[in-house]
N, C-alpha and C. Protein backbone atom coordinates (compact mmCIF):
# COMPACT_ATOMS: atom_id res chain seq x y z
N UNK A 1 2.22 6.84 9.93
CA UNK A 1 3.27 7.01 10.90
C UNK A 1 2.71 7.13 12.31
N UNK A 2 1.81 7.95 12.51
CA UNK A 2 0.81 7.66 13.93
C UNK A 2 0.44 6.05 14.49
N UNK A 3 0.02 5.49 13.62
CA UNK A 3 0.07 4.39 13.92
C UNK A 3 0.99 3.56 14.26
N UNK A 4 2.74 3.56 14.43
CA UNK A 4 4.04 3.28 14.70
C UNK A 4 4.79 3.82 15.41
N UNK A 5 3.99 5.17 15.61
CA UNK A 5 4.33 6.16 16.58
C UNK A 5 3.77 5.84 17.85
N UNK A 6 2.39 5.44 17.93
CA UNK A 6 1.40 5.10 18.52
C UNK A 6 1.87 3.20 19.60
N UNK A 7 2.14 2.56 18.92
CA UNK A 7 2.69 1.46 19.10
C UNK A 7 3.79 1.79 19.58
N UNK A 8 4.81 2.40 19.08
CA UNK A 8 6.32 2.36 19.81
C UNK A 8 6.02 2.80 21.10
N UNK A 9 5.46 3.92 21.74
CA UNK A 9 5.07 4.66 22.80
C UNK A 9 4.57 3.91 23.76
N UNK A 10 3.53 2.84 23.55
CA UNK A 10 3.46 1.51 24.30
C UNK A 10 3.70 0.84 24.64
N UNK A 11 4.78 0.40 23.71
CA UNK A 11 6.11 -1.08 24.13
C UNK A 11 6.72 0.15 24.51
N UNK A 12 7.12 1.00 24.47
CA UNK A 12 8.17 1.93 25.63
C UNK A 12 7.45 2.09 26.92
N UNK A 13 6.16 2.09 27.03
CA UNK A 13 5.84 2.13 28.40
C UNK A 13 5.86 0.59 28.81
N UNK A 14 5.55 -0.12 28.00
CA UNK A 14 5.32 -1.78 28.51
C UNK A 14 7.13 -2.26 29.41
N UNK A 15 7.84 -1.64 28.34
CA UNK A 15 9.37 -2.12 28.82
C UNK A 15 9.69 -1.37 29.97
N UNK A 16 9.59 -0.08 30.22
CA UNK A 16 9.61 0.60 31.16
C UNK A 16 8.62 0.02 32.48
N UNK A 17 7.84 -0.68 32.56
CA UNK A 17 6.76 -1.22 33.63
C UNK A 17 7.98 -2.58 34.15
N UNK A 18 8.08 -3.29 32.63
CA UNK A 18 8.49 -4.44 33.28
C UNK A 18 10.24 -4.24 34.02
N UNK A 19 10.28 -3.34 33.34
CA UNK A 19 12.09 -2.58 33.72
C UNK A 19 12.06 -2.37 35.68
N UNK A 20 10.78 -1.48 35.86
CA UNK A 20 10.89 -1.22 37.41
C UNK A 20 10.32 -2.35 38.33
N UNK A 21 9.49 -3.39 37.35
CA UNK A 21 9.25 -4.27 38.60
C UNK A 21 10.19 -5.49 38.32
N UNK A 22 11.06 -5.44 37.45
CA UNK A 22 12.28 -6.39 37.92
C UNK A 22 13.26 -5.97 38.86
N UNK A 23 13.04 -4.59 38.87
CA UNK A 23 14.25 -3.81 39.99
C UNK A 23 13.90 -4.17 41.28
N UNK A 24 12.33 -4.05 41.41
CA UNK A 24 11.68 -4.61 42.88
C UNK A 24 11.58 -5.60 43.04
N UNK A 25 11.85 -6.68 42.28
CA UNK A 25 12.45 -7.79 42.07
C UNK A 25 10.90 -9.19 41.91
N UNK A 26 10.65 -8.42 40.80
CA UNK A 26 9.59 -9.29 40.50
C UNK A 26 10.03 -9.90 39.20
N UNK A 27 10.32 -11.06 38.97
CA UNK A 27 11.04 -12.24 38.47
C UNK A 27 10.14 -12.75 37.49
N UNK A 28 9.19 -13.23 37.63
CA UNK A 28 7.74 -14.17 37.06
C UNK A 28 7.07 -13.37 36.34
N UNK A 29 6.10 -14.77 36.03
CA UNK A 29 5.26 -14.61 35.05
C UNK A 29 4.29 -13.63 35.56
N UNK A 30 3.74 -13.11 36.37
CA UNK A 30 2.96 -12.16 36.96
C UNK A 30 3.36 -10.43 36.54
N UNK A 31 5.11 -10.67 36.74
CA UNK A 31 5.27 -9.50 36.23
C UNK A 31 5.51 -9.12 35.16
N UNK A 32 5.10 -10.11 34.02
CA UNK A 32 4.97 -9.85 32.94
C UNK A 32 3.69 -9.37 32.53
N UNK A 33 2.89 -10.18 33.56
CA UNK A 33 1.21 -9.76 32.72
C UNK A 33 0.49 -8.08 34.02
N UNK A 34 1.15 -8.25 34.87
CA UNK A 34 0.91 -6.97 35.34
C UNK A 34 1.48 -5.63 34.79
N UNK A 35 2.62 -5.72 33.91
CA UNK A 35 3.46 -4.72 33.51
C UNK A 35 2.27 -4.56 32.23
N UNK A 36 2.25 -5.41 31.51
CA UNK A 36 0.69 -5.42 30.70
C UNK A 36 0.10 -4.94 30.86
N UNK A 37 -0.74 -5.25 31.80
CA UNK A 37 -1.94 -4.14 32.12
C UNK A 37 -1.77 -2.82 32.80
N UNK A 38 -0.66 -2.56 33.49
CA UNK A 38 -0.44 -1.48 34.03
C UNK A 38 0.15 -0.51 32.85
N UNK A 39 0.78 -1.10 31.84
CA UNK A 39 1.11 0.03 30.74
C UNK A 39 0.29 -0.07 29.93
N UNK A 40 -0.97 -0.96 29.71
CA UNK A 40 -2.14 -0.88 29.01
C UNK A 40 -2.78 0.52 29.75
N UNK A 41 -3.57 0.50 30.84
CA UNK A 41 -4.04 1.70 31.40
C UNK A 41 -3.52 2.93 31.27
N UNK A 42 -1.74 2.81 32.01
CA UNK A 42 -0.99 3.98 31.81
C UNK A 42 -0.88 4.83 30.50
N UNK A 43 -1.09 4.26 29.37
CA UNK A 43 -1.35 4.11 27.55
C UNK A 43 -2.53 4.71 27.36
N UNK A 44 -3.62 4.48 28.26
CA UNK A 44 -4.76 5.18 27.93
C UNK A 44 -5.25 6.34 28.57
N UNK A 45 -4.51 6.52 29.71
CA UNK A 45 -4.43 8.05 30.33
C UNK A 45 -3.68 8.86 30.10
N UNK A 46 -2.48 8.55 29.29
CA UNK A 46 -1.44 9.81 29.10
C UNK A 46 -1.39 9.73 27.55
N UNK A 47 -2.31 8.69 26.91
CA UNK A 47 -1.53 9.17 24.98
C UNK A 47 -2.65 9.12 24.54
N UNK A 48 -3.83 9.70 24.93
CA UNK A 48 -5.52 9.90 24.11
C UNK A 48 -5.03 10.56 22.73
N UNK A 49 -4.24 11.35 22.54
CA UNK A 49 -4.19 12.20 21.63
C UNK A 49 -3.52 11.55 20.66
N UNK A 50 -2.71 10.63 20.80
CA UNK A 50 -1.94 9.89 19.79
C UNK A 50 -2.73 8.67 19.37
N UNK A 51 -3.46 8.16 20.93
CA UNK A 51 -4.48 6.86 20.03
C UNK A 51 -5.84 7.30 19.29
N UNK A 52 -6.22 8.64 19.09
CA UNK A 52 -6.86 8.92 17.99
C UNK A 52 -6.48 9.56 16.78
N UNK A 53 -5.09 9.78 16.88
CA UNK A 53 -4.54 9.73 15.29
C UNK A 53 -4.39 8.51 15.20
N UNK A 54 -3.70 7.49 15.58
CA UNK A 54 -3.79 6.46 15.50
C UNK A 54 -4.76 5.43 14.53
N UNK A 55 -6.16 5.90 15.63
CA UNK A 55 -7.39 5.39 15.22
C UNK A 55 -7.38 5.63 13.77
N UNK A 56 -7.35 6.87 13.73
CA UNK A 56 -7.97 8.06 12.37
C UNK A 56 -7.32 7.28 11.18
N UNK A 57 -5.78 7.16 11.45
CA UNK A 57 -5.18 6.67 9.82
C UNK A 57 -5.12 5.55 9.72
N UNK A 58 -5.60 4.39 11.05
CA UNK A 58 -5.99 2.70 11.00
C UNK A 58 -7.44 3.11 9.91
N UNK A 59 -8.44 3.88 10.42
CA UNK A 59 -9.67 4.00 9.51
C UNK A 59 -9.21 4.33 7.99
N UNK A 60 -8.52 4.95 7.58
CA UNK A 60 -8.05 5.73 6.20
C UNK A 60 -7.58 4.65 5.71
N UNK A 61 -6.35 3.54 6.17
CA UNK A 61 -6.23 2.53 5.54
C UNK A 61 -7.09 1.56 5.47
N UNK A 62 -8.44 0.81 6.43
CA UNK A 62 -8.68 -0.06 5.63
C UNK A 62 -9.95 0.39 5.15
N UNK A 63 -10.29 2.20 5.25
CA UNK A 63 -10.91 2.18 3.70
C UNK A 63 -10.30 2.42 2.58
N UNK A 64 -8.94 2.70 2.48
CA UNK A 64 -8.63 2.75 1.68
C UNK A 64 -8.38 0.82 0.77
N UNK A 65 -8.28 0.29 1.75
CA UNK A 65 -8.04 -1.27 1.33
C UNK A 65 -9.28 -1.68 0.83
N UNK A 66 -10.45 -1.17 1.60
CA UNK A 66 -11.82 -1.79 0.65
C UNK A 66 -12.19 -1.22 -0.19
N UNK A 67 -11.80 -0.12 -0.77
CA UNK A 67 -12.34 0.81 -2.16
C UNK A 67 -12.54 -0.46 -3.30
N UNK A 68 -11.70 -1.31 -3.07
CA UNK A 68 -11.54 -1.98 -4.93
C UNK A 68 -13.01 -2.83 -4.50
N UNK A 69 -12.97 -3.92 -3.12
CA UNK A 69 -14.90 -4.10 -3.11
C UNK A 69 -16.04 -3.48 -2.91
N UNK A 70 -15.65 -2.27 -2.73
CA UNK A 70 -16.60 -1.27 -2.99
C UNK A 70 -16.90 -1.70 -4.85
N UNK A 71 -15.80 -0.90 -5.27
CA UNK A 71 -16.24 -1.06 -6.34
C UNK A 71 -16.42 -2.09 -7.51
N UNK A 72 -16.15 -3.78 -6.70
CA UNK A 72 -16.75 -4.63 -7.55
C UNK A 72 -18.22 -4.76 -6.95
N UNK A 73 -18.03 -4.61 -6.16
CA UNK A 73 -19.89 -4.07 -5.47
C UNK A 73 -20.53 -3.75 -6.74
N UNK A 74 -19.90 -2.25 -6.66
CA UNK A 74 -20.69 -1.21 -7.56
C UNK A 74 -20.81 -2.24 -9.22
N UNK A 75 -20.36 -2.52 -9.40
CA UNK A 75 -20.07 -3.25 -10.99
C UNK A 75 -20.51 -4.40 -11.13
N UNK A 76 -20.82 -5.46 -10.11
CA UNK A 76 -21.66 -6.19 -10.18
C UNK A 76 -23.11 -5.80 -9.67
N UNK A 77 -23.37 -4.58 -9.12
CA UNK A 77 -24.92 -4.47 -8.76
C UNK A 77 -25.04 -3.45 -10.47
N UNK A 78 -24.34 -3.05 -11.06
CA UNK A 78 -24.81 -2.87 -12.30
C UNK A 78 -25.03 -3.99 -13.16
N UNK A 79 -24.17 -4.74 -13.37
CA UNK A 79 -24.11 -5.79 -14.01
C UNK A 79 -26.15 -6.34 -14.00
N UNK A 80 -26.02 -6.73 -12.59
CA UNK A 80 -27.27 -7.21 -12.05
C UNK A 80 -28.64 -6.29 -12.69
N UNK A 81 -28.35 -5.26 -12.16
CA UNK A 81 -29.68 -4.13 -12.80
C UNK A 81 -29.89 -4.10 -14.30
N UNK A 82 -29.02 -4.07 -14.93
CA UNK A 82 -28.69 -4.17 -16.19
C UNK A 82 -29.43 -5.82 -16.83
N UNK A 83 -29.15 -6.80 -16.09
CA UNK A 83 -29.63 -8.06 -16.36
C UNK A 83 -31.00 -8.35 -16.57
N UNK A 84 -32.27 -7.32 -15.46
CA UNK A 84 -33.05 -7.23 -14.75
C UNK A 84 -33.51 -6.56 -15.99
N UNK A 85 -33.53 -5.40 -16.03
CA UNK A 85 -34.16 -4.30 -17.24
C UNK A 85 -34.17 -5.08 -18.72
N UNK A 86 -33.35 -6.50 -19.04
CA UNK A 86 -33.35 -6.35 -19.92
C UNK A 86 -34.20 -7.93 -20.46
N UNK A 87 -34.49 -8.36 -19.64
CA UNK A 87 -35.50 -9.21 -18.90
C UNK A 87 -36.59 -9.39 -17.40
N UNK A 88 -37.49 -8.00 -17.81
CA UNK A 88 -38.25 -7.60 -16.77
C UNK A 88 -39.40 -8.45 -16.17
N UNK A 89 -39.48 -9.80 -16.78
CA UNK A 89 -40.73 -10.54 -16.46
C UNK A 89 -40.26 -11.87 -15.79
N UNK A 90 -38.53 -12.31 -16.03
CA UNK A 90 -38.29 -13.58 -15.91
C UNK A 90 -37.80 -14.02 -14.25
N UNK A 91 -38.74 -14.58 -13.64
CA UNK A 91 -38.13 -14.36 -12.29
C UNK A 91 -36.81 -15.47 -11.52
N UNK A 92 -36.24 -15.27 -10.86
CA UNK A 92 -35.18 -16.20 -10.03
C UNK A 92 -35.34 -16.89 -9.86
């Protein structure tokens, strides 16, 4: 949920950027990519605390997504060792 929490809070500042410089009447493509970067920055000075929960449960999911090659890792480097011990002289 940090992570959606984290995102919404951004496009709310992004819409809010581009909201006041259409009022000042900036029309174009400029004020699309300045509202960008200005709520990119603004994002990183006022929500530190939310983009490292953020961070934290982006990390938790994709280790949680690589556990299963972890563990064909683990099951083929047995496999392998197992192969090895049971033919210790025959080389690759």
């Amino acid at each position: 949920m940090d992570v959606v929490a984290y995102w919404g809070a951004r496009t709310g500042l992004f819409l809010a950027v581009v909201g006041a410089l259409w009022l000042v009447g900036w029309r174009d493509m400029m004020a699309f990519l300045a509202a960008f970067v200005v709520a990119w920055l603004v994002s990183y000075l006022v929500l530190p605390g939310m983009r490292v929960k953020a961070q934290a449960q982006m990390d938790r999911w994709i280790s949680r997504s690589e556990k299963g090659l972890r563990d064909a890792d683990a099951e083929e480097d047995a496999e392998i060792g197992a192969a090895d011990e049971a033919h210790p002289h025959e080389s690759r």
